[in-house]
PDB file of N, CA and C in Angstrom:
ATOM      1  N   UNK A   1      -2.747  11.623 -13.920  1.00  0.00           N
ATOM      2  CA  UNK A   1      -1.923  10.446 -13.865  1.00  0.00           C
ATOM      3  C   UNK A   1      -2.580   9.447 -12.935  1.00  0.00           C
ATOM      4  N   UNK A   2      -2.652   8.111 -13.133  1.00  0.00           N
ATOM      5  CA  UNK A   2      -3.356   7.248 -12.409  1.00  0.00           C
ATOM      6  C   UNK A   2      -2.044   6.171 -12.377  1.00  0.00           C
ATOM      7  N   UNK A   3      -1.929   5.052 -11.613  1.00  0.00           N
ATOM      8  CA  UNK A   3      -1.011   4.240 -11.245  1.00  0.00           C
ATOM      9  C   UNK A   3      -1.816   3.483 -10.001  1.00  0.00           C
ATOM     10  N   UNK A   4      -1.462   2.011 -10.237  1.00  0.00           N
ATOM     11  CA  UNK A   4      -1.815   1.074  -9.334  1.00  0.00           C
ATOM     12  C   UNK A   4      -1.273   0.048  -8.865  1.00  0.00           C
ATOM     13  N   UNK A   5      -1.095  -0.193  -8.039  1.00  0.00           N
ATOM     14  CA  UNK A   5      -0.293  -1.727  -7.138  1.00  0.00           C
ATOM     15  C   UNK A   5      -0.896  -2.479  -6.871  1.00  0.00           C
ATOM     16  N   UNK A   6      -0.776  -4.085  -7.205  1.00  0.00           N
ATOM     17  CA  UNK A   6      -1.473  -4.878  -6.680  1.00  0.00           C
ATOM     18  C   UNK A   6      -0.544  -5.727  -5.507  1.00  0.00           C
ATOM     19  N   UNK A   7      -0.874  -5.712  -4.370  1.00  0.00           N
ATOM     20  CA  UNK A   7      -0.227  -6.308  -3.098  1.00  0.00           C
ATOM     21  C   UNK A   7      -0.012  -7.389  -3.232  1.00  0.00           C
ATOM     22  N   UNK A   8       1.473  -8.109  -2.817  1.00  0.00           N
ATOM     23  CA  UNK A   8       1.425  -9.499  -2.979  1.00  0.00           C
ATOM     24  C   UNK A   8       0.991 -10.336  -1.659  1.00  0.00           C
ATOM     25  N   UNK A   9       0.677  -9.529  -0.767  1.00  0.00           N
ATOM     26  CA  UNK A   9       0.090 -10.302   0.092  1.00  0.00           C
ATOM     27  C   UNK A   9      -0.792  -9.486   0.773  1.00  0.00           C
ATOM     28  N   UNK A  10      -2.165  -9.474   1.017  1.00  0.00           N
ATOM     29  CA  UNK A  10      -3.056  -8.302   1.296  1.00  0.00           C
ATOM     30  C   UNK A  10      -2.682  -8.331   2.639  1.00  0.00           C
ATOM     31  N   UNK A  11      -3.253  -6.642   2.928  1.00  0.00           N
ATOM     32  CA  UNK A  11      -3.021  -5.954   4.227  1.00  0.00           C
ATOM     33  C   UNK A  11      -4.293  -5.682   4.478  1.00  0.00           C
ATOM     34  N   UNK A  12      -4.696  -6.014   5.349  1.00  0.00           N
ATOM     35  CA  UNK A  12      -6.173  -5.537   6.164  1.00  0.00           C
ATOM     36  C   UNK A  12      -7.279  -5.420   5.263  1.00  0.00           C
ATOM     37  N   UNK A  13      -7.519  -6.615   4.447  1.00  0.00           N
ATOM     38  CA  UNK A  13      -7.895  -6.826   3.234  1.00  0.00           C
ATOM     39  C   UNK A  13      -7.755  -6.451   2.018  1.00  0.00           C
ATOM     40  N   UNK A  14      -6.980  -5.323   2.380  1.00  0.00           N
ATOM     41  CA  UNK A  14      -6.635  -4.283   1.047  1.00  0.00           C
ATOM     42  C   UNK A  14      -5.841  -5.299  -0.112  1.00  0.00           C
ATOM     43  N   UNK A  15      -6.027  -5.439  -1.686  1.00  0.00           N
ATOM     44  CA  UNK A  15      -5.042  -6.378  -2.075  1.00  0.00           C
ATOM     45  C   UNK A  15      -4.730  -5.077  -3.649  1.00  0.00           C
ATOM     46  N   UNK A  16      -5.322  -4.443  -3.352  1.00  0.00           N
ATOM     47  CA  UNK A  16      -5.038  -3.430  -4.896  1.00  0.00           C
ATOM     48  C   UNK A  16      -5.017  -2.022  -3.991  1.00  0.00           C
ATOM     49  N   UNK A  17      -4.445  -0.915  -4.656  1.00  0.00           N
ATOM     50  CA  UNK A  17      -3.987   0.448  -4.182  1.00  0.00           C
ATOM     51  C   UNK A  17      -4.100   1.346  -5.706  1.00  0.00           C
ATOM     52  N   UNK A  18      -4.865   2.061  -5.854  1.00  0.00           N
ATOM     53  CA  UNK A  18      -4.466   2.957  -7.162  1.00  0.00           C
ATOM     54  C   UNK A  18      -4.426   4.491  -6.481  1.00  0.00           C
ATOM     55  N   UNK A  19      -3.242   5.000  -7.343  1.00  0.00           N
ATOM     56  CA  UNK A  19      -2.955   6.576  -6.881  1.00  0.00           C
ATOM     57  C   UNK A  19      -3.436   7.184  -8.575  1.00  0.00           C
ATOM     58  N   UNK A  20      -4.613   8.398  -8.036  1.00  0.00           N
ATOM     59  CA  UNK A  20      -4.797   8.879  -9.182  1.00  0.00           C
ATOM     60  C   UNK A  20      -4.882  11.108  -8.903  1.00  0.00           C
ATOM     61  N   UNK A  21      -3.956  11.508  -9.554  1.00  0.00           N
ATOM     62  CA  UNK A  21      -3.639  12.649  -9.552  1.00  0.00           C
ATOM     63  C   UNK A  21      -4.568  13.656 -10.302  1.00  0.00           C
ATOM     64  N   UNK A  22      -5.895  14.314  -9.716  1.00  0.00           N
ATOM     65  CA  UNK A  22      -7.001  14.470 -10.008  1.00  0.00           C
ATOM     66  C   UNK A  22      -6.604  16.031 -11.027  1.00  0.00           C
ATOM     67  N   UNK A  23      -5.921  16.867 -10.027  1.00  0.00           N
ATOM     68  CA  UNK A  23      -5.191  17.954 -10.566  1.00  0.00           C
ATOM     69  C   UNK A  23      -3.981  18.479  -9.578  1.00  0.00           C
ATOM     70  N   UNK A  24      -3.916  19.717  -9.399  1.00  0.00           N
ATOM     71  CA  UNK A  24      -2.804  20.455  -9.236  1.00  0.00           C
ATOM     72  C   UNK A  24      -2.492  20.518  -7.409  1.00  0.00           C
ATOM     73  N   UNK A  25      -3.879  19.916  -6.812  1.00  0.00           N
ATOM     74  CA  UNK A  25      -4.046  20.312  -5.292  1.00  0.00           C
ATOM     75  C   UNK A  25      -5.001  18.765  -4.863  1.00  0.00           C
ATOM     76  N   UNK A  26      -5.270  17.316  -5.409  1.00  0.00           N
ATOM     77  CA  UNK A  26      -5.794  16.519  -5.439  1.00  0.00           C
ATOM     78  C   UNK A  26      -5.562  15.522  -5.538  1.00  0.00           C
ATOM     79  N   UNK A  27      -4.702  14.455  -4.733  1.00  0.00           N
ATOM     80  CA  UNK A  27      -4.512  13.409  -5.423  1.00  0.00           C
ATOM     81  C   UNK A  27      -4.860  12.215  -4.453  1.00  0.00           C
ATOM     82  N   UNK A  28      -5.731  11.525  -5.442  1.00  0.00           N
ATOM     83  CA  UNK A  28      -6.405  10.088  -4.908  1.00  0.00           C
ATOM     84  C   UNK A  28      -5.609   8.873  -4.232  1.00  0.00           C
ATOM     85  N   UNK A  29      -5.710   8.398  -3.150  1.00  0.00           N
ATOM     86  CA  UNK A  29      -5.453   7.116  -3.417  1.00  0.00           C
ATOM     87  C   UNK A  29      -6.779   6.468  -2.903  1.00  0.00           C
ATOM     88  N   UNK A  30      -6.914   5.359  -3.756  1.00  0.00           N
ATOM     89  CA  UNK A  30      -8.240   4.112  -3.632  1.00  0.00           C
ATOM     90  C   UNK A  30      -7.648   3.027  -2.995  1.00  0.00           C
ATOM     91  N   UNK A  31      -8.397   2.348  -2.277  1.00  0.00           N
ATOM     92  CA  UNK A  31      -8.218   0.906  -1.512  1.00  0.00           C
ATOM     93  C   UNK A  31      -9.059  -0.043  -2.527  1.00  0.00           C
ATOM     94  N   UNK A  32      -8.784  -0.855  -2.669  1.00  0.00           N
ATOM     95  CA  UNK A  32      -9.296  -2.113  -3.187  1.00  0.00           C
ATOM     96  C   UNK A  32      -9.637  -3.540  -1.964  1.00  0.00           C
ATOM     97  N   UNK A  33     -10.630  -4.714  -2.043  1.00  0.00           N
ATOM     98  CA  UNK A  33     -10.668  -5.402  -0.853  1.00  0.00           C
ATOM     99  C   UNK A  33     -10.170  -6.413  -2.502  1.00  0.00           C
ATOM    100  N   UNK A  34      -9.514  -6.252  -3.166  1.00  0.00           N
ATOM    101  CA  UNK A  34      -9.727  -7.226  -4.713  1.00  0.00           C
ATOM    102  C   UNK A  34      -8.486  -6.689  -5.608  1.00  0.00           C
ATOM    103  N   UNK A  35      -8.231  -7.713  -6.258  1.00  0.00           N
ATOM    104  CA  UNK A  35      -7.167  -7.432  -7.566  1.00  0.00           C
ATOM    105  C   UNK A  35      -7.879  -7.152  -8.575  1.00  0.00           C
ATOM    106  N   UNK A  36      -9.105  -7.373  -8.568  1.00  0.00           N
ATOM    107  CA  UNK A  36     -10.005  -7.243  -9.638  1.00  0.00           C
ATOM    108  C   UNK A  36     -10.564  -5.757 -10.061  1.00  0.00           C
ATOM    109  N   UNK A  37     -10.829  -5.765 -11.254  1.00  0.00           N
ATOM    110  CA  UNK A  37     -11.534  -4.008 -11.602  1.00  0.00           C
ATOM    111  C   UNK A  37     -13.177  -3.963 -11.238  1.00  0.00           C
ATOM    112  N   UNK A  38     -12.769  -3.672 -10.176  1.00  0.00           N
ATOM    113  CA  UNK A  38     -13.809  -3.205  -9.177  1.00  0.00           C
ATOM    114  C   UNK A  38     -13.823  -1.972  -8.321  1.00  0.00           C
ATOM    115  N   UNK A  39     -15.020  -0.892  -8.025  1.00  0.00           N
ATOM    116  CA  UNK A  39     -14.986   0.327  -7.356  1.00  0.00           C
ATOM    117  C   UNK A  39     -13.784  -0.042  -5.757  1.00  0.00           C
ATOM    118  N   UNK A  40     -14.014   1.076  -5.881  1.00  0.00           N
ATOM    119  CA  UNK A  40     -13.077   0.561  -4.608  1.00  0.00           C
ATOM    120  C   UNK A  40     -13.450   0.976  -2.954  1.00  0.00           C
ATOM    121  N   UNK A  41     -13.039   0.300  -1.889  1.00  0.00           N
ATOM    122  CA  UNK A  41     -13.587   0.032  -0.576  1.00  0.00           C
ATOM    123  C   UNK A  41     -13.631   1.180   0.031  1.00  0.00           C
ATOM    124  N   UNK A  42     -12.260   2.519  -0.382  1.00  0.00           N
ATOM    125  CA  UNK A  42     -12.079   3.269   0.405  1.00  0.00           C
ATOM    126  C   UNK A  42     -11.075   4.347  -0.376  1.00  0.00           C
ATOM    127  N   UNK A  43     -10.887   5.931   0.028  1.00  0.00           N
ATOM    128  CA  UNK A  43     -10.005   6.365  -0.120  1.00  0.00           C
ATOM    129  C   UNK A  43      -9.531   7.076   0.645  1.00  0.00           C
ATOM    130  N   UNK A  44      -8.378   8.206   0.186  1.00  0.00           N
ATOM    131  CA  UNK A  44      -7.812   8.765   0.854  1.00  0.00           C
ATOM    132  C   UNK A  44      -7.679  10.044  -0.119  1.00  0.00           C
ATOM    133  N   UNK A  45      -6.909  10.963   0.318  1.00  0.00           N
ATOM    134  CA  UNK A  45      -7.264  12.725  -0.480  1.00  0.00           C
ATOM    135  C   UNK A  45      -5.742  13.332   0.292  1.00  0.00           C
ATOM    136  N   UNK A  46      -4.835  13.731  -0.710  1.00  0.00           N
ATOM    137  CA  UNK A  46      -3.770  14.105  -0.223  1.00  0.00           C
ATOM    138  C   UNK A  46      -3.536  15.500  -1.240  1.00  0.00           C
ATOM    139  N   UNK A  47      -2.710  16.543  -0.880  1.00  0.00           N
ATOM    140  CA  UNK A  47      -2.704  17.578  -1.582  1.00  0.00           C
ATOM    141  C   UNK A  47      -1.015  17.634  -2.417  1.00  0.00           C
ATOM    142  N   UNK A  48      -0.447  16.669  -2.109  1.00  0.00           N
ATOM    143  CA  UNK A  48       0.330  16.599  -2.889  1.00  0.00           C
ATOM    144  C   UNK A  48       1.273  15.081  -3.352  1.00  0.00           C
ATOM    145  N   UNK A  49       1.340  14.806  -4.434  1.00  0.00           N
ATOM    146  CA  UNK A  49       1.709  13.297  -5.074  1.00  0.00           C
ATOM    147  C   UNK A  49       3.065  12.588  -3.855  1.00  0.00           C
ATOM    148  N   UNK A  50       4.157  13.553  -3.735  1.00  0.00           N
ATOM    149  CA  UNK A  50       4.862  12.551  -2.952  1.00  0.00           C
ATOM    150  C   UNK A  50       4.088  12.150  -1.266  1.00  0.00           C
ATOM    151  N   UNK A  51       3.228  13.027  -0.747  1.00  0.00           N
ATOM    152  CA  UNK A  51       2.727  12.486   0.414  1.00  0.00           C
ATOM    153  C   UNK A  51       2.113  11.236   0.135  1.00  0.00           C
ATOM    154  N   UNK A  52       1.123  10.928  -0.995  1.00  0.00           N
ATOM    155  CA  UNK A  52       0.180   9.888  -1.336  1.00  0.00           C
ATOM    156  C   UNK A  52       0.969   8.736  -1.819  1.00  0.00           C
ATOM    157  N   UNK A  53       2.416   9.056  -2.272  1.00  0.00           N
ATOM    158  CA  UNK A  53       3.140   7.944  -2.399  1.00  0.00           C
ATOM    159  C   UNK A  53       3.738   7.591  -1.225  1.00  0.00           C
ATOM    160  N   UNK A  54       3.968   8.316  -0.276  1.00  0.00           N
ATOM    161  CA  UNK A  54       5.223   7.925   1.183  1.00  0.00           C
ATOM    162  C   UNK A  54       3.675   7.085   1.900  1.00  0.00           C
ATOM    163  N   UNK A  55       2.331   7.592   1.641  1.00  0.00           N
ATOM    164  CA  UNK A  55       1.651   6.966   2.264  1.00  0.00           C
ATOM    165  C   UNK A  55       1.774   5.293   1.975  1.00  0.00           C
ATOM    166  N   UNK A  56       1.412   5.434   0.508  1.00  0.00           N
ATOM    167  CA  UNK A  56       1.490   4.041   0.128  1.00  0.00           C
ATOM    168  C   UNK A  56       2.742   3.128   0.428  1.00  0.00           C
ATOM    169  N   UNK A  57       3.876   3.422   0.207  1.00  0.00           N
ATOM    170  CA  UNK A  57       5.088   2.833   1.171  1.00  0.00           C
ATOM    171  C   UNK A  57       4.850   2.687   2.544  1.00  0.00           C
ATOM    172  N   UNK A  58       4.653   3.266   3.214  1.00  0.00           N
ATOM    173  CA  UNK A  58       4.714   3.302   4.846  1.00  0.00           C
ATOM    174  C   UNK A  58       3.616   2.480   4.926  1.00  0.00           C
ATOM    175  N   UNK A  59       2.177   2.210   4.662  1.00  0.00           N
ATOM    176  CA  UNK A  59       1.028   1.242   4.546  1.00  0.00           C
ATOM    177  C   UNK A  59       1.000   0.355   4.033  1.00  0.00           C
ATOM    178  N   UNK A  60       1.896  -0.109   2.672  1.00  0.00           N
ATOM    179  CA  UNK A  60       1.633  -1.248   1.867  1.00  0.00           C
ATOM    180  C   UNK A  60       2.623  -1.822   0.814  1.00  0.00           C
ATOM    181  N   UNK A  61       3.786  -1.204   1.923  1.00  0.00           N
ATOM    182  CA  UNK A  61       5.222  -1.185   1.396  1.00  0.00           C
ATOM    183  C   UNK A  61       5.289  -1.404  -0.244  1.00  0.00           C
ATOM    184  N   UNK A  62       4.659  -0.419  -0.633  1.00  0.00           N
ATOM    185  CA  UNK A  62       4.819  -0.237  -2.629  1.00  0.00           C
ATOM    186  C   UNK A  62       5.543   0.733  -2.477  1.00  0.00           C
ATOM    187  N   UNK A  63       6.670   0.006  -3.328  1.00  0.00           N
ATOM    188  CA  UNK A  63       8.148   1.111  -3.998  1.00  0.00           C
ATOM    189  C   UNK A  63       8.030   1.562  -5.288  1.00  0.00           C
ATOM    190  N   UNK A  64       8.613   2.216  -5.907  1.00  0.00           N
ATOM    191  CA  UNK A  64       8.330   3.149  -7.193  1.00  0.00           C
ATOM    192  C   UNK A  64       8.101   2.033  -8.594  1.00  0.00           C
ATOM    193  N   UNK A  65       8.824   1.213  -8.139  1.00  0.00           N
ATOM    194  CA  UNK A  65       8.918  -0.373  -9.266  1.00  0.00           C
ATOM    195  C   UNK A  65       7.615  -0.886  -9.257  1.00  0.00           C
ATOM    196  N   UNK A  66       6.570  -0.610  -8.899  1.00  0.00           N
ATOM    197  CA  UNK A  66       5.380  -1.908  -8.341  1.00  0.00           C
ATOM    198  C   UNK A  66       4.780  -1.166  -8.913  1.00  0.00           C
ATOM    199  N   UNK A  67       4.236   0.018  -9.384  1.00  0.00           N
ATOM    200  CA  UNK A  67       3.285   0.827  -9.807  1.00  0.00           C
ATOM    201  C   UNK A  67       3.141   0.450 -11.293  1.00  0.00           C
ATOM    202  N   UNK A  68       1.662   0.255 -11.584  1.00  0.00           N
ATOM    203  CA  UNK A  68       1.981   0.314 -13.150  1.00  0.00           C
ATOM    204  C   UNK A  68       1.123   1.187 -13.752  1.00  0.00           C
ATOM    205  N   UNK A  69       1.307   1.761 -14.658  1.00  0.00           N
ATOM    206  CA  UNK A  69       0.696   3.190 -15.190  1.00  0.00           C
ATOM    207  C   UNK A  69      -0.149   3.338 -15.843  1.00  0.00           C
ATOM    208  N   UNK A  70      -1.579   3.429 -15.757  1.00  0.00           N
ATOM    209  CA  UNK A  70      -2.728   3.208 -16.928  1.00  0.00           C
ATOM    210  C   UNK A  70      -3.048   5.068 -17.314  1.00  0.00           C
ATOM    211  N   UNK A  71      -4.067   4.977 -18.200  1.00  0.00           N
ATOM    212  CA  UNK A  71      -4.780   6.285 -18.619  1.00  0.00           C
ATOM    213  C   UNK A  71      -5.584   7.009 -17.720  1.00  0.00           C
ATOM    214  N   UNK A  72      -5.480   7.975 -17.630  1.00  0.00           N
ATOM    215  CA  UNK A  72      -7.105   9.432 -16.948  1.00  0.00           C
ATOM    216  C   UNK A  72      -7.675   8.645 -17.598  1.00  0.00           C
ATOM    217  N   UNK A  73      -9.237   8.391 -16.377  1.00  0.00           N
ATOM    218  CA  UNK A  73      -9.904   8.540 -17.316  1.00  0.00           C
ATOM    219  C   UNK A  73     -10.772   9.348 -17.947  1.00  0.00           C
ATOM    220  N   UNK A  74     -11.894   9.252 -18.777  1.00  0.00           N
ATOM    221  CA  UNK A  74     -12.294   9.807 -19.551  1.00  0.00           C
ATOM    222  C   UNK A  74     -13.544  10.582 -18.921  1.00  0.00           C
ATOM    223  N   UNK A  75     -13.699  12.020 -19.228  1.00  0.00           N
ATOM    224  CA  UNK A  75     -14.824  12.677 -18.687  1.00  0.00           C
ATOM    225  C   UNK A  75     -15.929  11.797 -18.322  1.00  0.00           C
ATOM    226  N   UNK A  76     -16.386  11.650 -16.852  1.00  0.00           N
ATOM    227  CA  UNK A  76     -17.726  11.033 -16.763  1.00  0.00           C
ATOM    228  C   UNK A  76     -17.409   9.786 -16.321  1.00  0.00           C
ATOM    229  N   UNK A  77     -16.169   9.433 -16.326  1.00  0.00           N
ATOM    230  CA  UNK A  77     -16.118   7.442 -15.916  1.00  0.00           C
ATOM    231  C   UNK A  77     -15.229   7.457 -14.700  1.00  0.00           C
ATOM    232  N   UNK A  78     -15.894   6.543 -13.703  1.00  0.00           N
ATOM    233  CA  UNK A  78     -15.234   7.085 -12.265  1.00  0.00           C
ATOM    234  C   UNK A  78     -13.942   7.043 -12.496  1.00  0.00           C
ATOM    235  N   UNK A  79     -13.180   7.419 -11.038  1.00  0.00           N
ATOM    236  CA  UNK A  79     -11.774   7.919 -11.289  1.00  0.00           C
ATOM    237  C   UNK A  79     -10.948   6.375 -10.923  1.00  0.00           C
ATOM    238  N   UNK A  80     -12.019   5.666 -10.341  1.00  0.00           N
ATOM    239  CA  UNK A  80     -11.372   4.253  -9.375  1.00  0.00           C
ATOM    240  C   UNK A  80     -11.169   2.929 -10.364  1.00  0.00           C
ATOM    241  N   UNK A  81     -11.981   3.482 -11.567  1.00  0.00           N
ATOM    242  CA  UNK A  81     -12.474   1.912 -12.196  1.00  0.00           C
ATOM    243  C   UNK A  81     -11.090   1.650 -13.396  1.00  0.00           C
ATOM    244  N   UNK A  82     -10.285   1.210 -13.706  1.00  0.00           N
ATOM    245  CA  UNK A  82      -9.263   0.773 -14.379  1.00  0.00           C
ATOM    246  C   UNK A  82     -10.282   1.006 -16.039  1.00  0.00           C
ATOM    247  N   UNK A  83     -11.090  -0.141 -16.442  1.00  0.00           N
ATOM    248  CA  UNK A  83     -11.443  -0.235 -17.451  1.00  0.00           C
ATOM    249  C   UNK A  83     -13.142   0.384 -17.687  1.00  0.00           C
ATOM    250  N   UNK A  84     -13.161   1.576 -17.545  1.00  0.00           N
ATOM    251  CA  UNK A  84     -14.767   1.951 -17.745  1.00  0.00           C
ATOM    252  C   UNK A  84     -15.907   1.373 -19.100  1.00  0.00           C
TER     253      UNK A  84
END
């Protein structure tokens, strides 16, 4: 599962956030310095989905409404890039 927020007002340059749920013990979140589909600045590695979401609230006040939901991607295409 992948999901991303774009900030309406950037935080410490950050202006995009994607949470991507790698598997069962893995889940991504990416920093963006951009709204744009671009690699991203930075991440983070949490072992379970609601920590990586309370993160993203408590850092970049995104509530469950702001997320919008794209595809895995596809064997071989990074995990950060929206449109490979």
């Amino acid at each position: 599962m992948r999901k991303y927020a774009i900030l309406n007002n950037p935080i410490n340059k950050i202006e995009k956030v994607m949470v991507y749920t790698f598997n069962d013990d893995e889940v991504y979140v990416f920093l963006y310095n951009t709204k744009y589909d671009n690699p991203s600045i930075g991440d983070y590695l949490f072992e379970e989905i609601d920590d990586a979401e309370q993160f993203c609230n408590n850092e970049f006040g995104i509530n469950e409404g702001d997320w919008l939901y794209i595809d895995d991607p596809v064997e071989g295409e990074q995990h950060d890039i929206i449109n490979n």
